[in-house]
Protein backbone atom coordinates (compact mmCIF):
# COMPACT_ATOMS: atom_id res chain seq x y z
CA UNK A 1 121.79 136.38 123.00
CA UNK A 2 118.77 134.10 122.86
CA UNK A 3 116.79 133.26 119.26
CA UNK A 4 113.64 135.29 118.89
CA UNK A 5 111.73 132.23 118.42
CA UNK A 6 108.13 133.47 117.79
CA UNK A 7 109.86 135.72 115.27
CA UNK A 8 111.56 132.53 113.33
CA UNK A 9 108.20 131.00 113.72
CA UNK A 10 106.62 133.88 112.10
CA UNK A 11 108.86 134.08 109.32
CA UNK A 12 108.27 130.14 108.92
CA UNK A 13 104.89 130.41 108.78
CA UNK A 14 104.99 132.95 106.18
CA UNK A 15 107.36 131.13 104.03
CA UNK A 16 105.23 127.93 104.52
CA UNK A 17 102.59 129.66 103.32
CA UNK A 18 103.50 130.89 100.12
CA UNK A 19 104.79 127.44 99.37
CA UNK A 20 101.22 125.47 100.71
CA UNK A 21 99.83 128.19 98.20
CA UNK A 22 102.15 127.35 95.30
CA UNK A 23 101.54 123.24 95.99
CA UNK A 24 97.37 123.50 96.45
CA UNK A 25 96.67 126.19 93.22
CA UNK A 26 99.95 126.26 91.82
CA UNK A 27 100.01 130.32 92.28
CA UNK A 28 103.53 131.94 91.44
CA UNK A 29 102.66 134.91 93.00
CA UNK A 30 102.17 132.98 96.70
CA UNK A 31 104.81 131.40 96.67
CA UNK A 32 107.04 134.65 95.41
CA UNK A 33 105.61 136.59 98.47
CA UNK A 34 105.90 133.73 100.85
CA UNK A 35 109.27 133.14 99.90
CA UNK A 36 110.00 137.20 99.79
CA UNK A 37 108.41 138.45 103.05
CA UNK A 38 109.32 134.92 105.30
CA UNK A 39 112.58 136.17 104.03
CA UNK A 40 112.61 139.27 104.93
CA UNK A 41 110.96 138.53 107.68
CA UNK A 42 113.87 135.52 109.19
CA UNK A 43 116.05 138.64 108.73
CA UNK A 44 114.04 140.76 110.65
CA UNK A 45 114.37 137.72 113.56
CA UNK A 46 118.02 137.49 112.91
CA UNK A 47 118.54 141.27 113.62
CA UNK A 48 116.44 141.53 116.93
CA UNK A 49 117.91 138.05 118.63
CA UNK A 50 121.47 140.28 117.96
CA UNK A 51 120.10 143.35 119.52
CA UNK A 52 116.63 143.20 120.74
CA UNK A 53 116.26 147.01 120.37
CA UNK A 54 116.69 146.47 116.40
CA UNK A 55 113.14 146.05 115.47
CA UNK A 56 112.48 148.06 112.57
CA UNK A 57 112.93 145.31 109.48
CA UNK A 58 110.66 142.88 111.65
CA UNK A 59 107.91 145.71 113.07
CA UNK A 60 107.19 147.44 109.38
CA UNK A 61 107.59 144.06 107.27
CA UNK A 62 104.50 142.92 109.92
CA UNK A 63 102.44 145.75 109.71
CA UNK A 64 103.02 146.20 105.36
CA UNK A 65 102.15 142.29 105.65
CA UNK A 66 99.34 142.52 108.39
CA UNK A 67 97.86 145.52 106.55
CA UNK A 68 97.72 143.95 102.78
CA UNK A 69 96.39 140.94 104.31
CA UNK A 70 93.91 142.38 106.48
CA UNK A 71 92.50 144.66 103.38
CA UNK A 72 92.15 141.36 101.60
CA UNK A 73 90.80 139.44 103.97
CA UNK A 74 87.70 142.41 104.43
CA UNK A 75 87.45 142.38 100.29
CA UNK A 76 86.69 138.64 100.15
CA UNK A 77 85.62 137.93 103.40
CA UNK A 78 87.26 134.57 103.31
CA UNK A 79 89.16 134.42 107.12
CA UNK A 80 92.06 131.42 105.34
CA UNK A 81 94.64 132.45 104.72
CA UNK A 82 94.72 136.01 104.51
CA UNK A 83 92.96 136.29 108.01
CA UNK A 84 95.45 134.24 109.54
CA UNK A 85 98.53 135.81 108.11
CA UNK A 86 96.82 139.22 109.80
CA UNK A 87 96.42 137.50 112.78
CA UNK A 88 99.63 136.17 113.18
CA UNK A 89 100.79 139.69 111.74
CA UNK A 90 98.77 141.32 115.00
CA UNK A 91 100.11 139.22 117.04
CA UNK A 92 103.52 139.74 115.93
CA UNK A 93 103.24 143.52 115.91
CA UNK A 94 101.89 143.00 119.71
CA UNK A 95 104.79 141.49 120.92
CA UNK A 96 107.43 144.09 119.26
CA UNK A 97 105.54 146.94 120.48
CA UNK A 98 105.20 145.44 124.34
CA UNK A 99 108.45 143.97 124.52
CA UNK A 100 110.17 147.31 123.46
CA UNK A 101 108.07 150.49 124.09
CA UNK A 102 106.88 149.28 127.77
CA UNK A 103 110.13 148.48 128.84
CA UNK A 104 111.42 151.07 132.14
CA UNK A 105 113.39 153.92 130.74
CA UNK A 106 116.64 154.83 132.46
CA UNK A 107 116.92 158.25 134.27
CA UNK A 108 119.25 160.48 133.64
CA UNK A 109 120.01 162.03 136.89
C-alpha cells in the first residue's frame, strides 16, 4: 500500500503550525491544537494508506478543522493562518471526496 503523502503533509502542516504559533506568541492553546488535530490527523493518513476506503478520521477531522478555521478567519478577516489552515483543509476535503465518491462502482449483475 502506498503512503498518503498529501495526507502526512497535511497533518505536518498542522502540527507545524501549532508549534510556529507556540514559538512566535508563545500561545498554549496553538500549540495544544496543532499538536492535537496534526495528530489526529497523521492517524487519519495512517488509516487511509492501509485501506484507502477508510476515510472517516481524516474527512471529519478536515472539515471540524476547515470549518473552525474558516469561521475565524471571516471574524477577523486576517487570511494567516487561519485562512490557510481552511485552505489546506478544502483542499484536503477535495481530494477525499474525489478520490473516493467518483470512483466506478461495481455492478452487481
Amino acid at each position: 500500500m502506498p503512503l498518503d503523502l498529501p495526507a502526512f503533509s497535511y497533518a505536518a502542516a498542522i502540527a507545524a503550525g501549532g508549534i510556529i504559533g507556540y514559538v512566535k506568541s508563545n500561545s498554549i492553546p496553538s500549540l495544544g491544537a496543532g499538536l492535537l488535530f496534526g495528530s489526529i490527523i497523521g492517524y487519519g493518513a495512517y488509516q487511509t494508506s492501509q485501506d484507502p476506503s477508510n476515510y472517516g478520521v481524516l474527512l471529519g477531522t478536515s472539515c471540524a478543522l476547515g470549518g473552525l478555521m474558516g469561521y475565524r478567519c471571516y471574524s477577523t478577516g486576517k487570511f494567516m493562518p487561519a485562512g490557510m489552515v481552511t485552505l489546506l483543509s478544502v483542499l484536503m476535503i477535495t481530494k477525499i471526496v474525489t478520490r473516493n465518491f467518483n470512483s466506478p462502482v461495481a455492478r452487481v449483475q
